[in-house]
Protein backbone atom coordinates (compact mmCIF):
# COMPACT_ATOMS: atom_id res chain seq x y z
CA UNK A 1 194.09 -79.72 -7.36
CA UNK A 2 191.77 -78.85 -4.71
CA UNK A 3 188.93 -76.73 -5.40
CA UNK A 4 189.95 -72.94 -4.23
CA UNK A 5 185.88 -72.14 -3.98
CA UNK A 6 185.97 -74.89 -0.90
CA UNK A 7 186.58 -71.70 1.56
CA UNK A 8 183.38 -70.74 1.30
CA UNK A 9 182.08 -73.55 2.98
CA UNK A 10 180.43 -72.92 6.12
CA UNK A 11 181.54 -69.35 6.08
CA UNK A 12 179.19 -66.35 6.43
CA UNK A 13 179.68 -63.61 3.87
CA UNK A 14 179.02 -59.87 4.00
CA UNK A 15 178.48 -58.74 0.48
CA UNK A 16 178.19 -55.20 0.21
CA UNK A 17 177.04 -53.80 -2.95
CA UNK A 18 175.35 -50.67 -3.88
CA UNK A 19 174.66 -49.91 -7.33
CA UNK A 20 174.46 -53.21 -9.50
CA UNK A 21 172.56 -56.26 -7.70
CA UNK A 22 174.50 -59.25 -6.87
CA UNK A 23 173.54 -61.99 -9.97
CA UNK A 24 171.38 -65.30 -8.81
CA UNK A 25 173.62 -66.81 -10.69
CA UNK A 26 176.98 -65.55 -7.98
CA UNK A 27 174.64 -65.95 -5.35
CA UNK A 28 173.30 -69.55 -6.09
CA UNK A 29 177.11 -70.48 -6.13
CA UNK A 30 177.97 -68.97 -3.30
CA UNK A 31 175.26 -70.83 -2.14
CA UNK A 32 176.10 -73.95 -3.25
CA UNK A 33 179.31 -73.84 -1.55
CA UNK A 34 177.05 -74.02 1.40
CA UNK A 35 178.14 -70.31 2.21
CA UNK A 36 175.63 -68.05 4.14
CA UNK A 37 174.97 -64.69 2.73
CA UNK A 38 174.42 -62.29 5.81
CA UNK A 39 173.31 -59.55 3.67
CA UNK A 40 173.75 -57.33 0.40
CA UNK A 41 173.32 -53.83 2.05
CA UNK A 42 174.53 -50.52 0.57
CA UNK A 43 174.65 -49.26 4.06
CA UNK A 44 177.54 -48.62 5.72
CA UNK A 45 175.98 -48.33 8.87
CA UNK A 46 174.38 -51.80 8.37
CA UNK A 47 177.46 -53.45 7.47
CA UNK A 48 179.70 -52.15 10.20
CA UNK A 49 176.90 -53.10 12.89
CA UNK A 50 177.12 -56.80 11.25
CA UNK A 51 180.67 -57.03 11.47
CA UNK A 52 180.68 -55.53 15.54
CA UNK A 53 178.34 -57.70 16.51
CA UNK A 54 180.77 -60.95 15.12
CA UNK A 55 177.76 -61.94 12.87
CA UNK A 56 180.28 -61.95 9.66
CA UNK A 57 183.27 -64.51 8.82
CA UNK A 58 184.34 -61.97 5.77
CA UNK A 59 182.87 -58.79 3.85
CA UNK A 60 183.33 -58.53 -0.08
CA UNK A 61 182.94 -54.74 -0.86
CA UNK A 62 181.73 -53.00 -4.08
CA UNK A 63 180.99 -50.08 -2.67
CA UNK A 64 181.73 -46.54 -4.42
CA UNK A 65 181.85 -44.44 -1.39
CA UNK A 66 184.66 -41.44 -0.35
CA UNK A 67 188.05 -42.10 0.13
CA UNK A 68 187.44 -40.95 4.49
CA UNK A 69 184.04 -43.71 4.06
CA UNK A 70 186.45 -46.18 2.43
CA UNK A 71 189.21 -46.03 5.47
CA UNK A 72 186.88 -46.04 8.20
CA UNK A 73 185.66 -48.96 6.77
CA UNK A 74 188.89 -50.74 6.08
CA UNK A 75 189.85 -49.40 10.16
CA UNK A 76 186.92 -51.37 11.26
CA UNK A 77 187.19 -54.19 9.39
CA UNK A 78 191.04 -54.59 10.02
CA UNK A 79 189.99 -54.08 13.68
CA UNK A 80 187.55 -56.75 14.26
CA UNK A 81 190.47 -59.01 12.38
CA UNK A 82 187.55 -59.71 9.50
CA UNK A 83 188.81 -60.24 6.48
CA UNK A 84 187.68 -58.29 3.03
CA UNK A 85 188.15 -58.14 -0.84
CA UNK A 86 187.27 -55.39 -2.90
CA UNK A 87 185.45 -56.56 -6.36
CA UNK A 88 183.01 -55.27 -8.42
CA UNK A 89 180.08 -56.64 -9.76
CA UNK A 90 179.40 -54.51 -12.80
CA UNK A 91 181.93 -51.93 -14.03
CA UNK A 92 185.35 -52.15 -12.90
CA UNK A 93 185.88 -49.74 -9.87
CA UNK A 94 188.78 -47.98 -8.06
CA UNK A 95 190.12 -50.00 -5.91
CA UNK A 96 191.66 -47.64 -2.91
CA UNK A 97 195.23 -47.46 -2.25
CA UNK A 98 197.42 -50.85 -2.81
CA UNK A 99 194.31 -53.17 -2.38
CA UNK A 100 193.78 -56.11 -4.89
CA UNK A 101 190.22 -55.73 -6.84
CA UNK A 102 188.15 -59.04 -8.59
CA UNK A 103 185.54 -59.62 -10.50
CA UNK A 104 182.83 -60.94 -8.64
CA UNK A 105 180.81 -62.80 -11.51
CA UNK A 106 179.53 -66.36 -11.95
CA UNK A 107 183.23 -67.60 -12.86
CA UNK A 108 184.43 -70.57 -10.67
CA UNK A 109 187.87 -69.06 -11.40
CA UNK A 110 186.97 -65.74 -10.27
CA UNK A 111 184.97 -66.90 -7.20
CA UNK A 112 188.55 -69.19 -6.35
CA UNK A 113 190.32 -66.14 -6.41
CA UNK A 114 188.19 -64.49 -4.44
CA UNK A 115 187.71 -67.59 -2.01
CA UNK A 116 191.93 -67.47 -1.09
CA UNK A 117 192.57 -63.94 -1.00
CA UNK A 118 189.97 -64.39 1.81
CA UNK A 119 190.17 -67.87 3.79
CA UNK A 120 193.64 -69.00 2.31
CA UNK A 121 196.03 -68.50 4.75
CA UNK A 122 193.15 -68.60 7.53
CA UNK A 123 191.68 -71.72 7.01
């Protein structure tokens, strides 16, 4: 069986986080997948500007922002065709409406799932 983290290779990520910092220990796999981490911003702004410009390949959210915050983000995101999980880092999270949430810890597992929801049925 083929290794599901493989998705991440080449591919440059978006993590948006804004209360618990994203572990060495995610990020050094991530890494090691030879992904490239654009950024870890809490700001929305920031992000969005990242993803318009075409800088981003996919965005991996654990944000806790407002419900109007949450769907302008998922109507840019879904309009610059860039795909997006939401997963949380630290305490599990609402996920908003029928939208899949992970863990995003150092789990090869958990990165896997992550990795296909993703790149699966792009790659």
């Amino acid at each position: 069986m083929q290794d599901p983290c493989r998705h991440f290779r080449g591919k440059r990520l978006l993590i948006a986080v804004d209360q618990s910092p994203l572990p060495a220990k995610v990020l050094w796999r991530l890494l090691s997948y030879d992904a490239t981490i654009v950024g870890t911003d809490e700001s929305l702004a920031t992000m969005l500007n990242l993803v318009i410009k075409g800088h981003v390949d996919a965005v991996i959210v654990d944000l806790c922002l407002e419900e109007a915050a949450i769907e302008a983000m998922i109507a840019a995101l879904e309009a610059a065709e860039i795909p997006y999980v939401f997963a949380w880092i630290g305490e599990e999270r609402l996920v908003p409406r029928d939208y899949p949430g992970y863990r995003f810890i150092d789990d090869r597992s958990a990165l896997g799932h992550i990795a296909e929801a993703l790149f699966s049925a792009r790659t």
